[in-house]
PDB file of N, CA and C in Angstrom:
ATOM      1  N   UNK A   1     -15.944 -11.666   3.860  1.00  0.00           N
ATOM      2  CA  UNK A   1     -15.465 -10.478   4.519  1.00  0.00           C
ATOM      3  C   UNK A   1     -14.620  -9.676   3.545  1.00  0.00           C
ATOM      4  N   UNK A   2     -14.604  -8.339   3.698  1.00  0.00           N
ATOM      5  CA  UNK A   2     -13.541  -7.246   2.941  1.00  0.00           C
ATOM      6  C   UNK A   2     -12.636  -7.168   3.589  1.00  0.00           C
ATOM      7  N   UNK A   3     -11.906  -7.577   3.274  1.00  0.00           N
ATOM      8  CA  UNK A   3      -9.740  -7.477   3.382  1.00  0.00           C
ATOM      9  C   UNK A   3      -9.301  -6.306   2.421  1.00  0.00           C
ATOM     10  N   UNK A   4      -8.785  -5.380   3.119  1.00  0.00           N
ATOM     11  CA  UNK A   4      -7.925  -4.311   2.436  1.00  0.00           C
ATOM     12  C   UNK A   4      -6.308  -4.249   2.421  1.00  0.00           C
ATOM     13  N   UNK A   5      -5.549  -4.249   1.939  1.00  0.00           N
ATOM     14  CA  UNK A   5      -4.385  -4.024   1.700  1.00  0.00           C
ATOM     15  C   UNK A   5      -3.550  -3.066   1.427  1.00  0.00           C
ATOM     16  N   UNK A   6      -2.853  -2.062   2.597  1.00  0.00           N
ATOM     17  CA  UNK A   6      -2.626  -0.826   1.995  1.00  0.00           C
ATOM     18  C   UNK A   6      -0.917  -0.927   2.096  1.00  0.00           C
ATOM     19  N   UNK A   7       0.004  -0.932   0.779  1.00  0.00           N
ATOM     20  CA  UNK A   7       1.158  -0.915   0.644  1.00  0.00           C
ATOM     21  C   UNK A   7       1.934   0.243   0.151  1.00  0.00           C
ATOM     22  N   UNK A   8       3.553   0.442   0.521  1.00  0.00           N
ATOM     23  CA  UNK A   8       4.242   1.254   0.294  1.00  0.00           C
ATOM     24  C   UNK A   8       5.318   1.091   0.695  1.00  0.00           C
ATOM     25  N   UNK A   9       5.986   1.999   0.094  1.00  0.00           N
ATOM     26  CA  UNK A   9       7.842   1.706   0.108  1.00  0.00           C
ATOM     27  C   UNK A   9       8.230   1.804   1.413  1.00  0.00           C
ATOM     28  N   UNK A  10       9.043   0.824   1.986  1.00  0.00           N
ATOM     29  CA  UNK A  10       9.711   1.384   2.799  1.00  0.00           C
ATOM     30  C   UNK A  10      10.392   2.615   2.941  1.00  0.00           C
ATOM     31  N   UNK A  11      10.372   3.619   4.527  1.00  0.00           N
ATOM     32  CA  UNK A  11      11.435   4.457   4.135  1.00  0.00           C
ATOM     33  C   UNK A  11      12.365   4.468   3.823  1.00  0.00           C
ATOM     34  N   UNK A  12      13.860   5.469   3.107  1.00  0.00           N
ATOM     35  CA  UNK A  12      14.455   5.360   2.422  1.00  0.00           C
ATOM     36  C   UNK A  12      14.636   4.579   1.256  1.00  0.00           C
ATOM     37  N   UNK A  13      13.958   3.961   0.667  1.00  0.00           N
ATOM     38  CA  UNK A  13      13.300   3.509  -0.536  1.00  0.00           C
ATOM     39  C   UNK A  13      13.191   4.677  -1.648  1.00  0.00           C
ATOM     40  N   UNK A  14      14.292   4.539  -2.755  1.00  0.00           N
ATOM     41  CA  UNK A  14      13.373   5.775  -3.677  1.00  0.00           C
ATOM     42  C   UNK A  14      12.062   5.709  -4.279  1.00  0.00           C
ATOM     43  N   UNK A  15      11.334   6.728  -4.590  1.00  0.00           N
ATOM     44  CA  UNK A  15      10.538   6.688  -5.028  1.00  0.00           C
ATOM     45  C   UNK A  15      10.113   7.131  -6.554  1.00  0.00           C
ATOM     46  N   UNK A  16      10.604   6.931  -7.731  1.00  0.00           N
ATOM     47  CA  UNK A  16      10.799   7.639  -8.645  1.00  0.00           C
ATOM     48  C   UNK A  16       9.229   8.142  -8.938  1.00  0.00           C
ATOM     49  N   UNK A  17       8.377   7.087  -9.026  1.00  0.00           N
ATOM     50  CA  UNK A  17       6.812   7.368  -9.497  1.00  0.00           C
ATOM     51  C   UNK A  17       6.482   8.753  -8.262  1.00  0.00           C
ATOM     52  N   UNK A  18       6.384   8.615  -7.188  1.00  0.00           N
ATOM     53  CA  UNK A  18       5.853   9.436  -6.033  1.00  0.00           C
ATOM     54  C   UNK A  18       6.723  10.873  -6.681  1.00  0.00           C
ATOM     55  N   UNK A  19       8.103  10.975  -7.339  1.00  0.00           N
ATOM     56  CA  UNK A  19       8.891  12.493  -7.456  1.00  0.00           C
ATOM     57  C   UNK A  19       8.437  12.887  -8.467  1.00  0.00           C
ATOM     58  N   UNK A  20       7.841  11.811  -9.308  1.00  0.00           N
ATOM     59  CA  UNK A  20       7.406  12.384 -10.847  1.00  0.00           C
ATOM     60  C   UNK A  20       5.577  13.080 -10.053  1.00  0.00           C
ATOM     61  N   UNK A  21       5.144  12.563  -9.711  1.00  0.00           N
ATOM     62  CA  UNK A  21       3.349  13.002  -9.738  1.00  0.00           C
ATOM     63  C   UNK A  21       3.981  14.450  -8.452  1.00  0.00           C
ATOM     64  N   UNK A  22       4.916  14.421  -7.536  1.00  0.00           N
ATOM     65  CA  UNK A  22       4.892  16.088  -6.989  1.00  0.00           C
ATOM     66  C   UNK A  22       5.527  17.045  -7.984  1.00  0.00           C
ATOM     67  N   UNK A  23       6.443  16.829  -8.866  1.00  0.00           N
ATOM     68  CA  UNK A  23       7.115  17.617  -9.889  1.00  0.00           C
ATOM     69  C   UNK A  23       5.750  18.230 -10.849  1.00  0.00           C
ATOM     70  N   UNK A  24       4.899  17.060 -11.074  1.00  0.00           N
ATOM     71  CA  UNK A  24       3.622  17.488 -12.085  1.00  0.00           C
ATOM     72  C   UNK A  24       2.882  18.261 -11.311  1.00  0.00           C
ATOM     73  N   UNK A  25       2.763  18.157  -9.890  1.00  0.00           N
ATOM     74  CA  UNK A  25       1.543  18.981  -9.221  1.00  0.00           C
ATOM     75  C   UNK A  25       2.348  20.058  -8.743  1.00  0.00           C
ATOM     76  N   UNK A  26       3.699  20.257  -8.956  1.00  0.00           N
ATOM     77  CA  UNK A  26       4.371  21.762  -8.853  1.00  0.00           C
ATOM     78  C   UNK A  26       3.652  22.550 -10.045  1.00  0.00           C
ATOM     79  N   UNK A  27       4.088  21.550 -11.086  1.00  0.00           N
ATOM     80  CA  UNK A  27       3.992  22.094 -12.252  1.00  0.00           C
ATOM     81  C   UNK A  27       2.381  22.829 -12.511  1.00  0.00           C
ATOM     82  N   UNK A  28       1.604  22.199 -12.023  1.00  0.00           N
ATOM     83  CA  UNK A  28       0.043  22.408 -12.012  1.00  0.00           C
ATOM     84  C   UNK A  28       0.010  23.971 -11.145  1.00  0.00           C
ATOM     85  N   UNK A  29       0.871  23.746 -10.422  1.00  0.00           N
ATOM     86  CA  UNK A  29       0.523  25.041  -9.248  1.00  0.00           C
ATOM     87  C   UNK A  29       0.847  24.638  -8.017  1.00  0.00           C
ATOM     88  N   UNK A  30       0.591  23.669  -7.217  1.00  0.00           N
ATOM     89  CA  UNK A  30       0.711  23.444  -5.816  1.00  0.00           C
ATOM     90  C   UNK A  30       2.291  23.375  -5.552  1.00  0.00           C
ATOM     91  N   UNK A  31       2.436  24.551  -5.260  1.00  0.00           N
ATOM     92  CA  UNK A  31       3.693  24.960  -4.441  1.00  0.00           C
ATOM     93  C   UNK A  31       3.520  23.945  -3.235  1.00  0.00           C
ATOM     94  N   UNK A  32       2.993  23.626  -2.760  1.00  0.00           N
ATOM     95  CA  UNK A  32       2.889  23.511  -0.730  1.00  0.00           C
ATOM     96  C   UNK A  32       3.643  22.221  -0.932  1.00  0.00           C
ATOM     97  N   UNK A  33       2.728  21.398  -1.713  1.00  0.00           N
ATOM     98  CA  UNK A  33       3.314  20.109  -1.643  1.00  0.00           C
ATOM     99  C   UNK A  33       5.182  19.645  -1.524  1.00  0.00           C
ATOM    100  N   UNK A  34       5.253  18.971  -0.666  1.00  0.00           N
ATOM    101  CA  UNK A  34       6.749  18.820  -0.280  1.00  0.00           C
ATOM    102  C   UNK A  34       7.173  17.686  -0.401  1.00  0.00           C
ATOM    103  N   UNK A  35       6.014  16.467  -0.310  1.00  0.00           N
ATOM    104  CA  UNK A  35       6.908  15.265  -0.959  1.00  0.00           C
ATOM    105  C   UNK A  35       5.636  14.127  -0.929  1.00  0.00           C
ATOM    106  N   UNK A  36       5.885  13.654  -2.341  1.00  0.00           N
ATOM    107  CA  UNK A  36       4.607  12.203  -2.292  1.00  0.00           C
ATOM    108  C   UNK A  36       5.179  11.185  -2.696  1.00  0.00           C
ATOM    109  N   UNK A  37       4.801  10.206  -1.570  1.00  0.00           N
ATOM    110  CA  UNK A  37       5.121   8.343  -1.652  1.00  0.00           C
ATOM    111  C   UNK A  37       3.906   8.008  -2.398  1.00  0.00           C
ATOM    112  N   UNK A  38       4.225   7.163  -3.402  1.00  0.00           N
ATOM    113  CA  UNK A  38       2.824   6.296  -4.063  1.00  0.00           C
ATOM    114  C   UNK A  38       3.091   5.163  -3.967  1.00  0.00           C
ATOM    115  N   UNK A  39       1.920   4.290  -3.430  1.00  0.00           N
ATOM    116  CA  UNK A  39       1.651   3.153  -2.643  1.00  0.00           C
ATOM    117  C   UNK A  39       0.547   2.664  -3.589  1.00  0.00           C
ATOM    118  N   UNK A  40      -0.108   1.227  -3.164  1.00  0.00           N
ATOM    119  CA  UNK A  40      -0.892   0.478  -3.837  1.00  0.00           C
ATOM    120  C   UNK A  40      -1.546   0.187  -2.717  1.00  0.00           C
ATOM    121  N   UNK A  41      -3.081  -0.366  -3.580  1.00  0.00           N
ATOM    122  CA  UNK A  41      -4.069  -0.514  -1.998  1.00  0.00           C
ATOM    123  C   UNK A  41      -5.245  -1.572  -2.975  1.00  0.00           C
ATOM    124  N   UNK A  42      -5.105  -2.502  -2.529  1.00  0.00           N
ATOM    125  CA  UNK A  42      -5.726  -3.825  -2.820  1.00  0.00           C
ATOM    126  C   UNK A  42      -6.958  -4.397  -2.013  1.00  0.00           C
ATOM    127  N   UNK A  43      -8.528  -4.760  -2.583  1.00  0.00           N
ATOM    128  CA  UNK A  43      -9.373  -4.825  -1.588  1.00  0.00           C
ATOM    129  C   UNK A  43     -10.038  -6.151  -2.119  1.00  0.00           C
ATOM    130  N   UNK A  44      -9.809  -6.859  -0.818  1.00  0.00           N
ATOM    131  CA  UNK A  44     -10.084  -8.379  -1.836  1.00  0.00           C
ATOM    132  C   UNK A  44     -11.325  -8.871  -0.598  1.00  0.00           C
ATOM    133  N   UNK A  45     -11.894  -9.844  -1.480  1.00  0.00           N
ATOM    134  CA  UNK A  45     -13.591 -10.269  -0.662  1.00  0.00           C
ATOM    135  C   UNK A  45     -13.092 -12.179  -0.640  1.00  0.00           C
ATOM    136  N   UNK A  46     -12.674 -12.098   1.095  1.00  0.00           N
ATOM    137  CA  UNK A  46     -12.585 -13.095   1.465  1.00  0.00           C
ATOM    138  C   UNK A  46     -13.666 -14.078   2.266  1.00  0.00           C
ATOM    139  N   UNK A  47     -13.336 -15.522   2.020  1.00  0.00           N
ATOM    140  CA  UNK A  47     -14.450 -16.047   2.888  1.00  0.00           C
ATOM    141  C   UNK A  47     -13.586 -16.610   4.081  1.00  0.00           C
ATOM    142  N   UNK A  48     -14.311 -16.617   5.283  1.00  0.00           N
ATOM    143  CA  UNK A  48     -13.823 -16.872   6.417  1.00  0.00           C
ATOM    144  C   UNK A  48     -14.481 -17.016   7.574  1.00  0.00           C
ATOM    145  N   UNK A  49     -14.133 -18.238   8.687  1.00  0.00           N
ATOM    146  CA  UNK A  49     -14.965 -18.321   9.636  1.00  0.00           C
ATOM    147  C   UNK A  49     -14.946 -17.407  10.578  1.00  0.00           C
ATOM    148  N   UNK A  50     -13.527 -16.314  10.924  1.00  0.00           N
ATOM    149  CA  UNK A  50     -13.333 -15.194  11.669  1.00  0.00           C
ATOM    150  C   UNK A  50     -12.700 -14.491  11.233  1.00  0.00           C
ATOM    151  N   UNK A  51     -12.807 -13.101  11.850  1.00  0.00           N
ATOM    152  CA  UNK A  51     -11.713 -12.056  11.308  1.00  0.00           C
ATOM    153  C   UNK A  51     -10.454 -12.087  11.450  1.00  0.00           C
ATOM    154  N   UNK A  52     -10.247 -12.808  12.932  1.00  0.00           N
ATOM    155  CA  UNK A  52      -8.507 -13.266  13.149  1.00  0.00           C
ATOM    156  C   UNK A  52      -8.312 -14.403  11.602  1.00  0.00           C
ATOM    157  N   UNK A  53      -9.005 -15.290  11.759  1.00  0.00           N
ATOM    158  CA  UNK A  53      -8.535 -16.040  10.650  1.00  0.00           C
ATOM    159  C   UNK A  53      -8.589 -15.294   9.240  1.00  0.00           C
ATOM    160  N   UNK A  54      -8.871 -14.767   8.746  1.00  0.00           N
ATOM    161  CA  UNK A  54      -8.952 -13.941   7.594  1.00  0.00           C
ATOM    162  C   UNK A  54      -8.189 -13.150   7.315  1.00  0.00           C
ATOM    163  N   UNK A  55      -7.288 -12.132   8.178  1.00  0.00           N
ATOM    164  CA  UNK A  55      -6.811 -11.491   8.396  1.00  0.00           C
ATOM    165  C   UNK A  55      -5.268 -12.129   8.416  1.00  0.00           C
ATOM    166  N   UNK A  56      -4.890 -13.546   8.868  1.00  0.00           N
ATOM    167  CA  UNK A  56      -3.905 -13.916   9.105  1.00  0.00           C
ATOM    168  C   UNK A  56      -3.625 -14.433   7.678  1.00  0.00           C
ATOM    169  N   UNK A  57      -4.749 -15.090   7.032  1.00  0.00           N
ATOM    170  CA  UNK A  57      -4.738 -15.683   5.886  1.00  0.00           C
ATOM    171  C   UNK A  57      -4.245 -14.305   4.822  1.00  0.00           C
ATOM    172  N   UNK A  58      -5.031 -13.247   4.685  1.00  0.00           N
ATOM    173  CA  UNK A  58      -4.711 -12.140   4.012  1.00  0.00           C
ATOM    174  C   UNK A  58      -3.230 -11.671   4.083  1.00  0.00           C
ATOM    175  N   UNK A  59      -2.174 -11.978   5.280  1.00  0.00           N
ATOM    176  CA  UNK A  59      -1.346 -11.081   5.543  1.00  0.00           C
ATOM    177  C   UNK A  59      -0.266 -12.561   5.116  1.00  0.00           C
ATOM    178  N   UNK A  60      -0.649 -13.480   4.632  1.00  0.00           N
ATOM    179  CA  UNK A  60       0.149 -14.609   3.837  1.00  0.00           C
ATOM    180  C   UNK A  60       0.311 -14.456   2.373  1.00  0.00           C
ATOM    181  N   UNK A  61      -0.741 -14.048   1.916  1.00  0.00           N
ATOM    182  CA  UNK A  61      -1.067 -13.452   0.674  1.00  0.00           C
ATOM    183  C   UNK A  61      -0.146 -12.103   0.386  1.00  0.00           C
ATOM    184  N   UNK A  62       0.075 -11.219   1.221  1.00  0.00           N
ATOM    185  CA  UNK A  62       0.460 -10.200   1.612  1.00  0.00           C
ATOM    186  C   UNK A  62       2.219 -10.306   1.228  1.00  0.00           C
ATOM    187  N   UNK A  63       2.469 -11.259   2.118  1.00  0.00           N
ATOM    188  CA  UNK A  63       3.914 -11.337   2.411  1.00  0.00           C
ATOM    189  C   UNK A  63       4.368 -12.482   0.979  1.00  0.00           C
ATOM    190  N   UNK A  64       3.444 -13.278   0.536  1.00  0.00           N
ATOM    191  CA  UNK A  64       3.725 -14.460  -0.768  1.00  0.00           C
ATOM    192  C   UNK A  64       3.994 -13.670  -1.668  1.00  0.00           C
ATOM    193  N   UNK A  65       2.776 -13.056  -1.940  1.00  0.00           N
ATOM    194  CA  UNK A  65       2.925 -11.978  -3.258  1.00  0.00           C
ATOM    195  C   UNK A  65       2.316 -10.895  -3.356  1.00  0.00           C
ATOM    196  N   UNK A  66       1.177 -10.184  -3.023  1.00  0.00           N
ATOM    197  CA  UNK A  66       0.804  -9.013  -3.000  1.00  0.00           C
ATOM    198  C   UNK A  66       1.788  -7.757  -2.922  1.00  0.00           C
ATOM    199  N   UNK A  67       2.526  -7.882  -1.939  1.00  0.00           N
ATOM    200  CA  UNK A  67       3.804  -6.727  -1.731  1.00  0.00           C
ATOM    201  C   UNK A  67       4.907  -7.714  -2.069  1.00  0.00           C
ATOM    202  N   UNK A  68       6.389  -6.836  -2.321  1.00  0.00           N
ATOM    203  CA  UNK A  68       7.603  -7.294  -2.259  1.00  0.00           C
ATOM    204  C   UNK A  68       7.958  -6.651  -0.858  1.00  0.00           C
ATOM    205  N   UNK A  69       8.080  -7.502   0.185  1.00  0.00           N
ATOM    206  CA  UNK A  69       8.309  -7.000   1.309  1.00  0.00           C
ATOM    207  C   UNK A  69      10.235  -6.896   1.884  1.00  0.00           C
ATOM    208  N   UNK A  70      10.799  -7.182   0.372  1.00  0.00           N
ATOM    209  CA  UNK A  70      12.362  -6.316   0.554  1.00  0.00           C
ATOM    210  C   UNK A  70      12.210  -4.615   0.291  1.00  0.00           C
ATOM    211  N   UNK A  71      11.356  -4.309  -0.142  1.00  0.00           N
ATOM    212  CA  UNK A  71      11.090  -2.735  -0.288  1.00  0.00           C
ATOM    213  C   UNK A  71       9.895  -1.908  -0.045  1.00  0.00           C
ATOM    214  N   UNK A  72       9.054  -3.160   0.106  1.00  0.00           N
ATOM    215  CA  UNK A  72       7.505  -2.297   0.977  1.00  0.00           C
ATOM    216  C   UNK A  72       7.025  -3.022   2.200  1.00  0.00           C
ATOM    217  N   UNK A  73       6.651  -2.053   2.642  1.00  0.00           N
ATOM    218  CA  UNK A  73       5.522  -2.680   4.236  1.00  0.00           C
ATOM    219  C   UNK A  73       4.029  -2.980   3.814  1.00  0.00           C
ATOM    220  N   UNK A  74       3.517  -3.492   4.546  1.00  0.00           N
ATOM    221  CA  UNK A  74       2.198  -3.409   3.971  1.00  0.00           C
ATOM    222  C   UNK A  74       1.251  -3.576   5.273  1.00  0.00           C
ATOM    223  N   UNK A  75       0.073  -3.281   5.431  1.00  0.00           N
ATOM    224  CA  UNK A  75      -1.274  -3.490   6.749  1.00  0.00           C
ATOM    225  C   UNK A  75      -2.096  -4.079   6.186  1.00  0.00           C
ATOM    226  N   UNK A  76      -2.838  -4.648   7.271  1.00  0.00           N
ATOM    227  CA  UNK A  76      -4.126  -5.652   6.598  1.00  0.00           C
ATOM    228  C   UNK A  76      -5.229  -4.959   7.496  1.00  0.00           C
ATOM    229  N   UNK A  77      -6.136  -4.401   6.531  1.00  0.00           N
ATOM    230  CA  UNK A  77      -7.414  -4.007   7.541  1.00  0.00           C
ATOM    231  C   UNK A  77      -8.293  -5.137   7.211  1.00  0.00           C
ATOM    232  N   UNK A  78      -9.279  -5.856   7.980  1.00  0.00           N
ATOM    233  CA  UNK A  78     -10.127  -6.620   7.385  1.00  0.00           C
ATOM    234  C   UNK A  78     -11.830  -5.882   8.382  1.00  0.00           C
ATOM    235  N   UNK A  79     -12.778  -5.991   7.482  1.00  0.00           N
ATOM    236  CA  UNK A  79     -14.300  -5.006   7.623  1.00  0.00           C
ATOM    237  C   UNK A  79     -15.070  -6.465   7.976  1.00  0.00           C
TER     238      UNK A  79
END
């Protein structure tokens, strides 16, 4: 099965990477833009007898090491 992993800072969390890429896309031109969080998104090919089980297994992985979950959240989609 496909397990996805989509992570990001908690709010109030700074974001230095996310202020640098809107400062560059000011710089490019896009006025509009008002503020970007950059997150990580991980898609891993698990084996498993169900999606509950896969999914629970993924979100162990998740919380062990994939994210640092003192400063990011993270979701588990599994396909």
């Amino acid at each position: 099965m496909k397990a996805k992993v989509f992570i990001r800072l908690k709010s109030g969390v700074l974001d230095p990477q996310g202020k640098a890429v809107e400062e560059a896309l000011k710089t490019l031109g896009y006025d509009e833009v008002k503020g970007v969080r950059v997150g990580k998104f991980i898609e891993l090919e698990v084996d498993g007898d169900s999606k509950e089980a896969v999914e629970i297994r993924v979100n162990e992985m998740s919380e062990k090491l994939l994210a640092n979950t003192v400063v990011e959240d993270f979701k588990v989609e599994v396909e």
